[in-house]
PDB file of N, CA and C in Angstrom:
ATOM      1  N   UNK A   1     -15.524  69.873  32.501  1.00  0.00           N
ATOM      2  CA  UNK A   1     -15.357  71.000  33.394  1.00  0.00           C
ATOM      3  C   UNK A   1     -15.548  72.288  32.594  1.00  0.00           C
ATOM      4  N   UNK A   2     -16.248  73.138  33.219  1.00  0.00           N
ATOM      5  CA  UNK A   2     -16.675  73.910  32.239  1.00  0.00           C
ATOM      6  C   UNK A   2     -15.175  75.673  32.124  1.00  0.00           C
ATOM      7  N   UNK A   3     -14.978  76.143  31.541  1.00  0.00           N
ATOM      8  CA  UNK A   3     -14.163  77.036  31.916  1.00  0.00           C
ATOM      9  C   UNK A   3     -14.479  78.050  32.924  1.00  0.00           C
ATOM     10  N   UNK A   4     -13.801  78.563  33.406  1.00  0.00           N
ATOM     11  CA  UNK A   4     -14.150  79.359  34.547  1.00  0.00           C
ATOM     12  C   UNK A   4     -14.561  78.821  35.619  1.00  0.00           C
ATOM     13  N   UNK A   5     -14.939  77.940  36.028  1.00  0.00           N
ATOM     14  CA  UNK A   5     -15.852  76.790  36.830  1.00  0.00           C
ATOM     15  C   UNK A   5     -14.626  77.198  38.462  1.00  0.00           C
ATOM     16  N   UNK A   6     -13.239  77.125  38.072  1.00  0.00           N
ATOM     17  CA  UNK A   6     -12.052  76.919  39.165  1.00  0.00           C
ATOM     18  C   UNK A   6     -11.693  78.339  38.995  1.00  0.00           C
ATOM     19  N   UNK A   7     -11.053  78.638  40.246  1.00  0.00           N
ATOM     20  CA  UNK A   7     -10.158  80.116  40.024  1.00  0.00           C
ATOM     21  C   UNK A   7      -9.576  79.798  41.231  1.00  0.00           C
ATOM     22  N   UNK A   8      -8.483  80.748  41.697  1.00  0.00           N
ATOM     23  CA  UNK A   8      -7.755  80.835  43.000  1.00  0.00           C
ATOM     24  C   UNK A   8      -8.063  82.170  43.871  1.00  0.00           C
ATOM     25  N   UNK A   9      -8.384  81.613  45.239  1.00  0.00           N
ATOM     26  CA  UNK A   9      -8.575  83.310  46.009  1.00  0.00           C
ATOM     27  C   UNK A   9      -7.499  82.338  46.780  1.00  0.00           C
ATOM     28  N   UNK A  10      -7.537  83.920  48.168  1.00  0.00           N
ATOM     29  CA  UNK A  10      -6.449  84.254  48.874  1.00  0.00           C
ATOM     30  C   UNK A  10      -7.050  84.257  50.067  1.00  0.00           C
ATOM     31  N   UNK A  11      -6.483  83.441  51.060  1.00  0.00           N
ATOM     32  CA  UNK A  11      -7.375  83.361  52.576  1.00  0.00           C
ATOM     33  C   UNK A  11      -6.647  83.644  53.487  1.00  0.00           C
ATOM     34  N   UNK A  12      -6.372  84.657  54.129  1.00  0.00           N
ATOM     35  CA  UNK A  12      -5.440  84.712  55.695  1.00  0.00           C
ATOM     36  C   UNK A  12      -5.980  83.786  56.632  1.00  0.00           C
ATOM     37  N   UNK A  13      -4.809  82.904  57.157  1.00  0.00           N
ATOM     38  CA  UNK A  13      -5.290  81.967  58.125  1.00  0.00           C
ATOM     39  C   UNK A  13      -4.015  82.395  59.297  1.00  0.00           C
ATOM     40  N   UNK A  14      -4.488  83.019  60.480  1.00  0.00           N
ATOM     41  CA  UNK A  14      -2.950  83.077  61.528  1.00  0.00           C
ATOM     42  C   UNK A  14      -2.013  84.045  60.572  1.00  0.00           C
ATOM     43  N   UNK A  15      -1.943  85.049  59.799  1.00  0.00           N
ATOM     44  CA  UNK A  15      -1.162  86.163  59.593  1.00  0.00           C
ATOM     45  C   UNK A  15      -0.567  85.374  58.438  1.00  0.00           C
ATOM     46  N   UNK A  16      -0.573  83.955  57.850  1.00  0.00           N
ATOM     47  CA  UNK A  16      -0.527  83.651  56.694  1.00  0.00           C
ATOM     48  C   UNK A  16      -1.204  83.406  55.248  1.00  0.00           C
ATOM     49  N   UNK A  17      -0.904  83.943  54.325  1.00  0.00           N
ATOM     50  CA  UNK A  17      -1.611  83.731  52.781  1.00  0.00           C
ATOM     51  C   UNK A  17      -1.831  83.004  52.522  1.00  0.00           C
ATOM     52  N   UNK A  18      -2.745  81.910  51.655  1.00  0.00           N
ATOM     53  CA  UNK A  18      -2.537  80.804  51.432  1.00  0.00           C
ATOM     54  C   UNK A  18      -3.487  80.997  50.321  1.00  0.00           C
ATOM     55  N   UNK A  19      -3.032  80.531  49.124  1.00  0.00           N
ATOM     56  CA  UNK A  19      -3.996  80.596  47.466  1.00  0.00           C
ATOM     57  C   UNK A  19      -4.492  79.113  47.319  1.00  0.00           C
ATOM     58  N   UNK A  20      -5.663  79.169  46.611  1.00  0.00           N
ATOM     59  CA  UNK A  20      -6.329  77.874  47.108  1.00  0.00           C
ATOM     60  C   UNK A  20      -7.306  77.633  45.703  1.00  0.00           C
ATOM     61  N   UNK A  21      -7.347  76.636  44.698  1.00  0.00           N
ATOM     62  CA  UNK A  21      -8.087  76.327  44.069  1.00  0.00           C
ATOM     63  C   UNK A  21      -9.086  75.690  43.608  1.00  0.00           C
ATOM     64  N   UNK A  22     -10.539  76.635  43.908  1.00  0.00           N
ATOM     65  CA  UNK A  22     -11.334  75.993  44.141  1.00  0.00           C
ATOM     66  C   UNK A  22     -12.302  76.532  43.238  1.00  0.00           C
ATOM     67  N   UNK A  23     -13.859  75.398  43.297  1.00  0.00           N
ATOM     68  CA  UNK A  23     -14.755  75.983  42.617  1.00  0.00           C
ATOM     69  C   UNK A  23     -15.726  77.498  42.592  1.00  0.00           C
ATOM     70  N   UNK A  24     -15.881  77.847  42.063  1.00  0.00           N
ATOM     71  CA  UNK A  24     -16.152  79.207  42.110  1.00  0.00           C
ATOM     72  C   UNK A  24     -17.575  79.370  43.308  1.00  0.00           C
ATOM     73  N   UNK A  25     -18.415  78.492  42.693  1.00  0.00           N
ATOM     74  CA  UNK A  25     -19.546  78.019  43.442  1.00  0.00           C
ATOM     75  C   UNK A  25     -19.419  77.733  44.972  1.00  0.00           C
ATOM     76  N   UNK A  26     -17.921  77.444  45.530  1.00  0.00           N
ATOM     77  CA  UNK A  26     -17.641  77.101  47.324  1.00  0.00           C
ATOM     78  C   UNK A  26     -16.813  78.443  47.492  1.00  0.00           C
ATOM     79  N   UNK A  27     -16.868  79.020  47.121  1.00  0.00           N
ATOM     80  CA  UNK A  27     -15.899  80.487  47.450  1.00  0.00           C
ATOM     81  C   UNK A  27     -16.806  80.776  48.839  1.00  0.00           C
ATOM     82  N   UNK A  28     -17.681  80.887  48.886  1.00  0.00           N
ATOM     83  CA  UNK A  28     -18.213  81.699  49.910  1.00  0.00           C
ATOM     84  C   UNK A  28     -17.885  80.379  51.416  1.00  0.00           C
ATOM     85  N   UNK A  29     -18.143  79.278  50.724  1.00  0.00           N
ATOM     86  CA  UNK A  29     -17.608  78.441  51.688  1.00  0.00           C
ATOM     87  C   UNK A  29     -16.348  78.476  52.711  1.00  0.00           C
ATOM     88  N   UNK A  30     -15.558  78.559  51.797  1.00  0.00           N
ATOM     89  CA  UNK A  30     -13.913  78.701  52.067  1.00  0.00           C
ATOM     90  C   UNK A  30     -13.676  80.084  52.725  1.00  0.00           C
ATOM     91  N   UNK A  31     -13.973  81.089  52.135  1.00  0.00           N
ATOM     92  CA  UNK A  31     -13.783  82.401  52.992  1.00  0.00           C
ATOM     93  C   UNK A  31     -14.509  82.647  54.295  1.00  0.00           C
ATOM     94  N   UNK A  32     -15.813  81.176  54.901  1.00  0.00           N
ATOM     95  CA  UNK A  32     -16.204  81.316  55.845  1.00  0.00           C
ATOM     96  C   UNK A  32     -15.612  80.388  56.878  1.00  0.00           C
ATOM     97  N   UNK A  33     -14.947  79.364  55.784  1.00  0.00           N
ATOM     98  CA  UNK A  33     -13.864  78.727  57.221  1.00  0.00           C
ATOM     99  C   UNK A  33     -12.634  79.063  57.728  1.00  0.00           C
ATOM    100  N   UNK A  34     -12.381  80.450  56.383  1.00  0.00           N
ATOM    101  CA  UNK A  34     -11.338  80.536  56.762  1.00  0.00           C
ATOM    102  C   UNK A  34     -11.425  81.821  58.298  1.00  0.00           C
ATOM    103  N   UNK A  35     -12.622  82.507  58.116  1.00  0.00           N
ATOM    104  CA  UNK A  35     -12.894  83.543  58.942  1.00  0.00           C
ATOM    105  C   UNK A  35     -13.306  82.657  60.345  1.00  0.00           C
ATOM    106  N   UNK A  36     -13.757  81.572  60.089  1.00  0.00           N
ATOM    107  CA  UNK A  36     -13.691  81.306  61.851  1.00  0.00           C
ATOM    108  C   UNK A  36     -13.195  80.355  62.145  1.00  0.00           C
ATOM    109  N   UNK A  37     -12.194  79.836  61.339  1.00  0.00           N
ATOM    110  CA  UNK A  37     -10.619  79.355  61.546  1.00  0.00           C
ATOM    111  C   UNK A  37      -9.827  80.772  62.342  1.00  0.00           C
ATOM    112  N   UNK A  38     -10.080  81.778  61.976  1.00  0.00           N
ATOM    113  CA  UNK A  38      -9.494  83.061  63.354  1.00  0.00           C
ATOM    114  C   UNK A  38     -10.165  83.186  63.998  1.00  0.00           C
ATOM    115  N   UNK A  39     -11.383  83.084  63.844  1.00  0.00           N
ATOM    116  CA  UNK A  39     -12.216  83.425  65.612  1.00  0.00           C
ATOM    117  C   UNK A  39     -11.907  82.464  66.687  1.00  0.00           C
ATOM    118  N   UNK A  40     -12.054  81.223  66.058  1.00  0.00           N
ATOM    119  CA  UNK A  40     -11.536  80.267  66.971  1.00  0.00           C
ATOM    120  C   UNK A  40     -10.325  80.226  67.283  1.00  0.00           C
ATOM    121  N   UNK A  41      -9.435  80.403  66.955  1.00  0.00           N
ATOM    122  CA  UNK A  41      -7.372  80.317  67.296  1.00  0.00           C
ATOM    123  C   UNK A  41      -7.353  81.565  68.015  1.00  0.00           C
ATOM    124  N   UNK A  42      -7.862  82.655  67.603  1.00  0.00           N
ATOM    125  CA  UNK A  42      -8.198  84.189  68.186  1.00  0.00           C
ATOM    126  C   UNK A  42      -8.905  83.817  69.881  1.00  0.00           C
ATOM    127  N   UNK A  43     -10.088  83.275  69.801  1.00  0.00           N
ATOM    128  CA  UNK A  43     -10.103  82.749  71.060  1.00  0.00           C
ATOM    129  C   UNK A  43      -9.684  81.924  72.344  1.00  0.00           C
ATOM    130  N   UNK A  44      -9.554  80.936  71.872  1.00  0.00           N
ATOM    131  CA  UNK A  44      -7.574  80.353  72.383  1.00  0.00           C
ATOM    132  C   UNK A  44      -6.950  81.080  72.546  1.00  0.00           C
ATOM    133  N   UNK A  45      -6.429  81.388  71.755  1.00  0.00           N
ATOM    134  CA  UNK A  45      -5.383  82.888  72.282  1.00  0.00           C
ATOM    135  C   UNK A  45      -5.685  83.338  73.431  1.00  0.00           C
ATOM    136  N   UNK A  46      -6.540  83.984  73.354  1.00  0.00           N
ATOM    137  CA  UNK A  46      -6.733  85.095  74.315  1.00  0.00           C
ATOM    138  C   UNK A  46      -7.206  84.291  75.834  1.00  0.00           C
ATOM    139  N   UNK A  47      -7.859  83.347  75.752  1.00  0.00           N
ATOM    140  CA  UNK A  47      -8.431  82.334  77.085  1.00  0.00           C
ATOM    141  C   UNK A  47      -7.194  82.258  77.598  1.00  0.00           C
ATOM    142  N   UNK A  48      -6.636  81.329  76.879  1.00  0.00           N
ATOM    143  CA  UNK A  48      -5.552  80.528  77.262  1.00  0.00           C
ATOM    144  C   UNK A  48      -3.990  81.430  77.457  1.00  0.00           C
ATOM    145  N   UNK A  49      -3.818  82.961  77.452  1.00  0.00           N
ATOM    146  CA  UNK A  49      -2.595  83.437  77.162  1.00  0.00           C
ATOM    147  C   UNK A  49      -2.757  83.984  78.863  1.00  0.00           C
ATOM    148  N   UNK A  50      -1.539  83.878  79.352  1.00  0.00           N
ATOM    149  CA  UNK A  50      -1.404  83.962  80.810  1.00  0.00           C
ATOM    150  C   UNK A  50      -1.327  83.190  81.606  1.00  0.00           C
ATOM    151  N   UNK A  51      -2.022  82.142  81.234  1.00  0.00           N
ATOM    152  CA  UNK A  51      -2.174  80.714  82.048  1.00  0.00           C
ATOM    153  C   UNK A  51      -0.480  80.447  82.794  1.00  0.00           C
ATOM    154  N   UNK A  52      -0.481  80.022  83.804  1.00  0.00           N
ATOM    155  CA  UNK A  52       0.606  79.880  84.064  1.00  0.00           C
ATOM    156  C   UNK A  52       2.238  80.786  83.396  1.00  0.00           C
ATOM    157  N   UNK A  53       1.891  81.666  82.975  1.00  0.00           N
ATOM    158  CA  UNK A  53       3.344  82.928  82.600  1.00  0.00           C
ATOM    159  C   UNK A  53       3.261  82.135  80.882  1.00  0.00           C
ATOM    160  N   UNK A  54       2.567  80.944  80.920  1.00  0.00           N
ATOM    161  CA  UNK A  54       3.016  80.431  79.413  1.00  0.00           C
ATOM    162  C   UNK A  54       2.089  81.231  78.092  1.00  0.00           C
ATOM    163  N   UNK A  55       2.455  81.345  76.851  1.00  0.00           N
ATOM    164  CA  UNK A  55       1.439  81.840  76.173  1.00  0.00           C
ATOM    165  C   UNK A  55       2.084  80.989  74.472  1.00  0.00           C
ATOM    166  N   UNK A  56       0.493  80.288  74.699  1.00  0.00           N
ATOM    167  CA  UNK A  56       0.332  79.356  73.364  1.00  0.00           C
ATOM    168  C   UNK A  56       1.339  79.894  72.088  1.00  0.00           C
ATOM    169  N   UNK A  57       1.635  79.299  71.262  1.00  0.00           N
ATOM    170  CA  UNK A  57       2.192  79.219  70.143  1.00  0.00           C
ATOM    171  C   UNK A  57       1.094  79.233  68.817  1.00  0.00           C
ATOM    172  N   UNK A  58       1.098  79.397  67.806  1.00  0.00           N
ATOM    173  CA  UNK A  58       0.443  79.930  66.974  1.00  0.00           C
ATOM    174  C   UNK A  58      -0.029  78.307  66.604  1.00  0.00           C
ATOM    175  N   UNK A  59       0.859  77.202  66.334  1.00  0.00           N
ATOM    176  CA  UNK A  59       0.113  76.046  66.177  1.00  0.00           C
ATOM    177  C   UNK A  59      -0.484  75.233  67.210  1.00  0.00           C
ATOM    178  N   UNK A  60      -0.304  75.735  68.546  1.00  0.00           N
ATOM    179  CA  UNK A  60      -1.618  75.240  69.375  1.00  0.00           C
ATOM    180  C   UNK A  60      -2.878  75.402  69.404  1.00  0.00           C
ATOM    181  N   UNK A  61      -2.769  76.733  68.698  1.00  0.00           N
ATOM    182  CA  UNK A  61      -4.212  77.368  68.618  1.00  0.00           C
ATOM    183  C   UNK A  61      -4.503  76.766  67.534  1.00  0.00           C
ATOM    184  N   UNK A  62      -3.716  76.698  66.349  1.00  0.00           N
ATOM    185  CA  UNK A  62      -4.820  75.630  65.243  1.00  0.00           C
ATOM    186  C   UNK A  62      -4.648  74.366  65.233  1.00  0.00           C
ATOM    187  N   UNK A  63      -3.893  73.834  66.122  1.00  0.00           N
ATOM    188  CA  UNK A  63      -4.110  72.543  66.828  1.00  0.00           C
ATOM    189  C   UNK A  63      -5.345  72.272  67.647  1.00  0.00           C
ATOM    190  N   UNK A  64      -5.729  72.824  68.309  1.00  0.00           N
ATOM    191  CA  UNK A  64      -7.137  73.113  69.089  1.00  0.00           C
ATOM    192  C   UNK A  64      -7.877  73.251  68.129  1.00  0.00           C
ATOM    193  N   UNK A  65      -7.998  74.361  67.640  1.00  0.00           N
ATOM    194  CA  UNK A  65      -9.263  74.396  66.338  1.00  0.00           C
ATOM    195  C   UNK A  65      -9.428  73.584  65.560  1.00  0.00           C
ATOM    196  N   UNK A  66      -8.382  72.959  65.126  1.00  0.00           N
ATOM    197  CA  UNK A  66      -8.909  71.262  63.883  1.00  0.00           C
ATOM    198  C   UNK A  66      -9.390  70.290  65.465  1.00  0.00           C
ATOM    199  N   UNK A  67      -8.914  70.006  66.281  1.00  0.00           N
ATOM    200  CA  UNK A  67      -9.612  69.241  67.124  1.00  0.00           C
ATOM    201  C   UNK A  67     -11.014  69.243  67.738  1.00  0.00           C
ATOM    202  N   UNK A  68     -10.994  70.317  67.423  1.00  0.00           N
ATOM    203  CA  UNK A  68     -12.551  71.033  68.010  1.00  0.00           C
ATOM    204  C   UNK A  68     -13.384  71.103  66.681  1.00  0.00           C
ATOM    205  N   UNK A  69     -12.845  71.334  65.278  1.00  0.00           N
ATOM    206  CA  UNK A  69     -14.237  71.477  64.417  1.00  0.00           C
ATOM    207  C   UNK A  69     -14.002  69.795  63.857  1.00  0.00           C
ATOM    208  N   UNK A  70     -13.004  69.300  64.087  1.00  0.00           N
ATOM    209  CA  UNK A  70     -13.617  67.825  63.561  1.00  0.00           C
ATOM    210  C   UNK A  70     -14.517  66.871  64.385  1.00  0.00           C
ATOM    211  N   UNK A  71     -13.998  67.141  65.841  1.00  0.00           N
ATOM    212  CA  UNK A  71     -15.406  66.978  66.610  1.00  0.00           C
ATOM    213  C   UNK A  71     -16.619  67.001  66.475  1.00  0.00           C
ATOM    214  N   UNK A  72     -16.588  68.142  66.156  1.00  0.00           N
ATOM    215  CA  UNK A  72     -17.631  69.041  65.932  1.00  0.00           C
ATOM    216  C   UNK A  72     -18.149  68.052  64.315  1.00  0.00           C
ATOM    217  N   UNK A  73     -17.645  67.762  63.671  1.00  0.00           N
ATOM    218  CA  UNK A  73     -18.168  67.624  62.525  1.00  0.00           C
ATOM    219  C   UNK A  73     -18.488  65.870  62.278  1.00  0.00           C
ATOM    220  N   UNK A  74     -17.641  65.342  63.091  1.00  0.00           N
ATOM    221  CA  UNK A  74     -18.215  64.181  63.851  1.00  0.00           C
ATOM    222  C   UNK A  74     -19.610  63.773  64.143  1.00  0.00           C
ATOM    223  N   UNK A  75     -19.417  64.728  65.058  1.00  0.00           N
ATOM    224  CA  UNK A  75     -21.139  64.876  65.684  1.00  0.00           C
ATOM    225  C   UNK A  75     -22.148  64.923  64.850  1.00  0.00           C
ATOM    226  N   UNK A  76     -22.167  65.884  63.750  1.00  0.00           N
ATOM    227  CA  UNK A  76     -22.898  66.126  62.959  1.00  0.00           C
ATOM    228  C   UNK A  76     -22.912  65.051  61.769  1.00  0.00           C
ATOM    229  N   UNK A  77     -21.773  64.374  61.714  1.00  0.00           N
ATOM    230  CA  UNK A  77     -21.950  62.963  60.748  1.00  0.00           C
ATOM    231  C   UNK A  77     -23.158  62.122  61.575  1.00  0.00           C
ATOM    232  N   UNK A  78     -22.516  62.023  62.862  1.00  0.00           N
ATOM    233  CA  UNK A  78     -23.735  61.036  63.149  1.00  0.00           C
ATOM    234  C   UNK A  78     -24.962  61.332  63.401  1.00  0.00           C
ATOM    235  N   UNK A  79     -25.212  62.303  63.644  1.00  0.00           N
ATOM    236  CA  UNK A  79     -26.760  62.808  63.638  1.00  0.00           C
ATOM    237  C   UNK A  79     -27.321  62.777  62.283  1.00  0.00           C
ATOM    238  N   UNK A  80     -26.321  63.029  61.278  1.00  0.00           N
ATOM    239  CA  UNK A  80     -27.085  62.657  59.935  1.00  0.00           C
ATOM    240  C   UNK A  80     -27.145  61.469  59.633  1.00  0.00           C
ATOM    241  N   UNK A  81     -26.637  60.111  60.301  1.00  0.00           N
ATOM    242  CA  UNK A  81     -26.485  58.855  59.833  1.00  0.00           C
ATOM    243  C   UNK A  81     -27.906  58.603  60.705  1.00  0.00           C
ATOM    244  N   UNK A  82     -27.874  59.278  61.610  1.00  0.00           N
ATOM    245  CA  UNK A  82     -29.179  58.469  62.533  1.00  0.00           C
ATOM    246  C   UNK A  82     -30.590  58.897  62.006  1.00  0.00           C
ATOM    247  N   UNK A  83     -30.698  59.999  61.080  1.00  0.00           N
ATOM    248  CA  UNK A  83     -31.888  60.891  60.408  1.00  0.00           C
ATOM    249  C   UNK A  83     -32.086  59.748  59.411  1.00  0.00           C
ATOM    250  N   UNK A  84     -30.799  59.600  58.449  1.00  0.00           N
ATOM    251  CA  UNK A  84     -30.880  58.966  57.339  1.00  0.00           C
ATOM    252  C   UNK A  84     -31.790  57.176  57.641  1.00  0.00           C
ATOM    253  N   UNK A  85     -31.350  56.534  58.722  1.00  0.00           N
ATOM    254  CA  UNK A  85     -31.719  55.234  59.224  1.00  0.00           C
ATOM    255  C   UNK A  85     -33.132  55.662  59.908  1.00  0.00           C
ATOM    256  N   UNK A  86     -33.437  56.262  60.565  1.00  0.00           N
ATOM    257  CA  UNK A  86     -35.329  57.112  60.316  1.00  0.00           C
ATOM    258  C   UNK A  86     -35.606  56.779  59.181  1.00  0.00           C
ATOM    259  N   UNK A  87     -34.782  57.553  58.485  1.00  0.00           N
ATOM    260  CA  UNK A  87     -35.972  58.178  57.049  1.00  0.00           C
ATOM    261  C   UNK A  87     -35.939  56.599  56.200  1.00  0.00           C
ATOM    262  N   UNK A  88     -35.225  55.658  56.130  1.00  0.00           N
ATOM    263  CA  UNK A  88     -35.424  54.323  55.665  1.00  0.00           C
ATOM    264  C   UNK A  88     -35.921  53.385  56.130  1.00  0.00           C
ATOM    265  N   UNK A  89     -35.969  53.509  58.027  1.00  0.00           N
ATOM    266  CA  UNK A  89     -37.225  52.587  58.655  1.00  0.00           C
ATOM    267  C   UNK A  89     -38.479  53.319  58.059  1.00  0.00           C
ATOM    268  N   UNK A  90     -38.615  54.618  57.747  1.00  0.00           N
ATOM    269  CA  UNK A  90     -40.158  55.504  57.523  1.00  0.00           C
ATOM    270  C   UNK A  90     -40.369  55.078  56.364  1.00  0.00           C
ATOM    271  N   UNK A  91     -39.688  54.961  55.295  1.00  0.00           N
ATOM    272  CA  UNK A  91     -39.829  54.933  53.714  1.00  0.00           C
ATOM    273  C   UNK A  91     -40.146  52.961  53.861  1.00  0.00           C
ATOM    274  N   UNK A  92     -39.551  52.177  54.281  1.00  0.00           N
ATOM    275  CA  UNK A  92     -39.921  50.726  54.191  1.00  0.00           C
ATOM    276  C   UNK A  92     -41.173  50.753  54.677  1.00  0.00           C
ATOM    277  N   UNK A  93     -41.759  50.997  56.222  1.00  0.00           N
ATOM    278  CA  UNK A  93     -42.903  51.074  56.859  1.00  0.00           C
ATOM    279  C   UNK A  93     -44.034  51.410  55.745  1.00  0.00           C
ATOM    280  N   UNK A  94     -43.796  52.945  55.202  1.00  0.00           N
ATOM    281  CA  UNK A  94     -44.982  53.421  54.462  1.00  0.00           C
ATOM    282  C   UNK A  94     -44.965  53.007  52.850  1.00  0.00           C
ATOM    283  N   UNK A  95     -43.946  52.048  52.562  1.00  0.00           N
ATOM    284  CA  UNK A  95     -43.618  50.983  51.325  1.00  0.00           C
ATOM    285  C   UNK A  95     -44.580  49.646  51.250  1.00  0.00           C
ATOM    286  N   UNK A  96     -44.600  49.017  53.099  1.00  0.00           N
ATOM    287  CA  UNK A  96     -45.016  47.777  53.314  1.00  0.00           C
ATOM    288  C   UNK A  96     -46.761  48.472  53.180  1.00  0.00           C
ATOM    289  N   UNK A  97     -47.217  49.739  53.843  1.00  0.00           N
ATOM    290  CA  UNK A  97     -48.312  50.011  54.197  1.00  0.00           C
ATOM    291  C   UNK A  97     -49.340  50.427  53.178  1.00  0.00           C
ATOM    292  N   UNK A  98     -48.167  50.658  51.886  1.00  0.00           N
ATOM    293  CA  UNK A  98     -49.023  51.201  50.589  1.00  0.00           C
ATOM    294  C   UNK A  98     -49.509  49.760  50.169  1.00  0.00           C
ATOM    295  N   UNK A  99     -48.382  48.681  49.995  1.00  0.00           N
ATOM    296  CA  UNK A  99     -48.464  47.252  48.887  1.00  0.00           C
ATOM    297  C   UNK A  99     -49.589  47.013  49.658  1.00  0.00           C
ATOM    298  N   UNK A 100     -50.052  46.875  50.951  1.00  0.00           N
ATOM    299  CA  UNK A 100     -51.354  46.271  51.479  1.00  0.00           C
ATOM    300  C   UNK A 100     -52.824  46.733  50.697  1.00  0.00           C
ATOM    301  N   UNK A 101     -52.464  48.091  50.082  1.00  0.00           N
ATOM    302  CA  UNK A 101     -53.848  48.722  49.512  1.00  0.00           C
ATOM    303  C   UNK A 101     -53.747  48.947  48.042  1.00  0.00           C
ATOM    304  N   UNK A 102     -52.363  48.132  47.088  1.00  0.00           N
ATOM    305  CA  UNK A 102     -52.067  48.220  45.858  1.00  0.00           C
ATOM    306  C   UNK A 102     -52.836  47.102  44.986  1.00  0.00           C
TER     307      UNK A 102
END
């Protein structure tokens, strides 16, 4: 590990701090989930506040938001599993199609 490689930043998530140690190289990562980790709870909020006289609690809203981006990230596993099983029927096909002219 090289020095410097790790450091700690500071992410507001819901009006809380939270220090986090990570590679220097995913910083930009982390400060972008952490920014729409509030857009999303921020939106909840605001949809959902009135509904019936009730108004959400701060962990419904990031109860909703982990339910919604793991979904979300779900989805996107399997669309990459189904690219990946393409790209290995394509790579055998044009494997079998070369040995015919080797």
């Amino acid at each position: 590990m090289a020095v410097g490689e790790y450091f700690i930043i500071k992410l507001r998530v819901a009006d809380r701090i939270y220090r986090l140690r990570i590679k220097r190289s995913e910083e930009k990562k982390y400060r972008d989930a952490a920014d729409a980790i509030e857009k999303k709870t921020n939106q909840y909020r605001t949809h959902f506040s009135g509904i019936k006289g009730e108004r959400l609690e701060e962990k419904d809203c990031m109860a909703m938001t982990t339910i919604q981006a793991l979904a979300e990230n779900s989805a996107l596993e399997d669309r990459s599993l189904l690219f990946e099983s393409r790209i290995q029927l394509l790579t055998e096909e044009l494997d079998a199609f070369l040995k015919k002219f080797i």
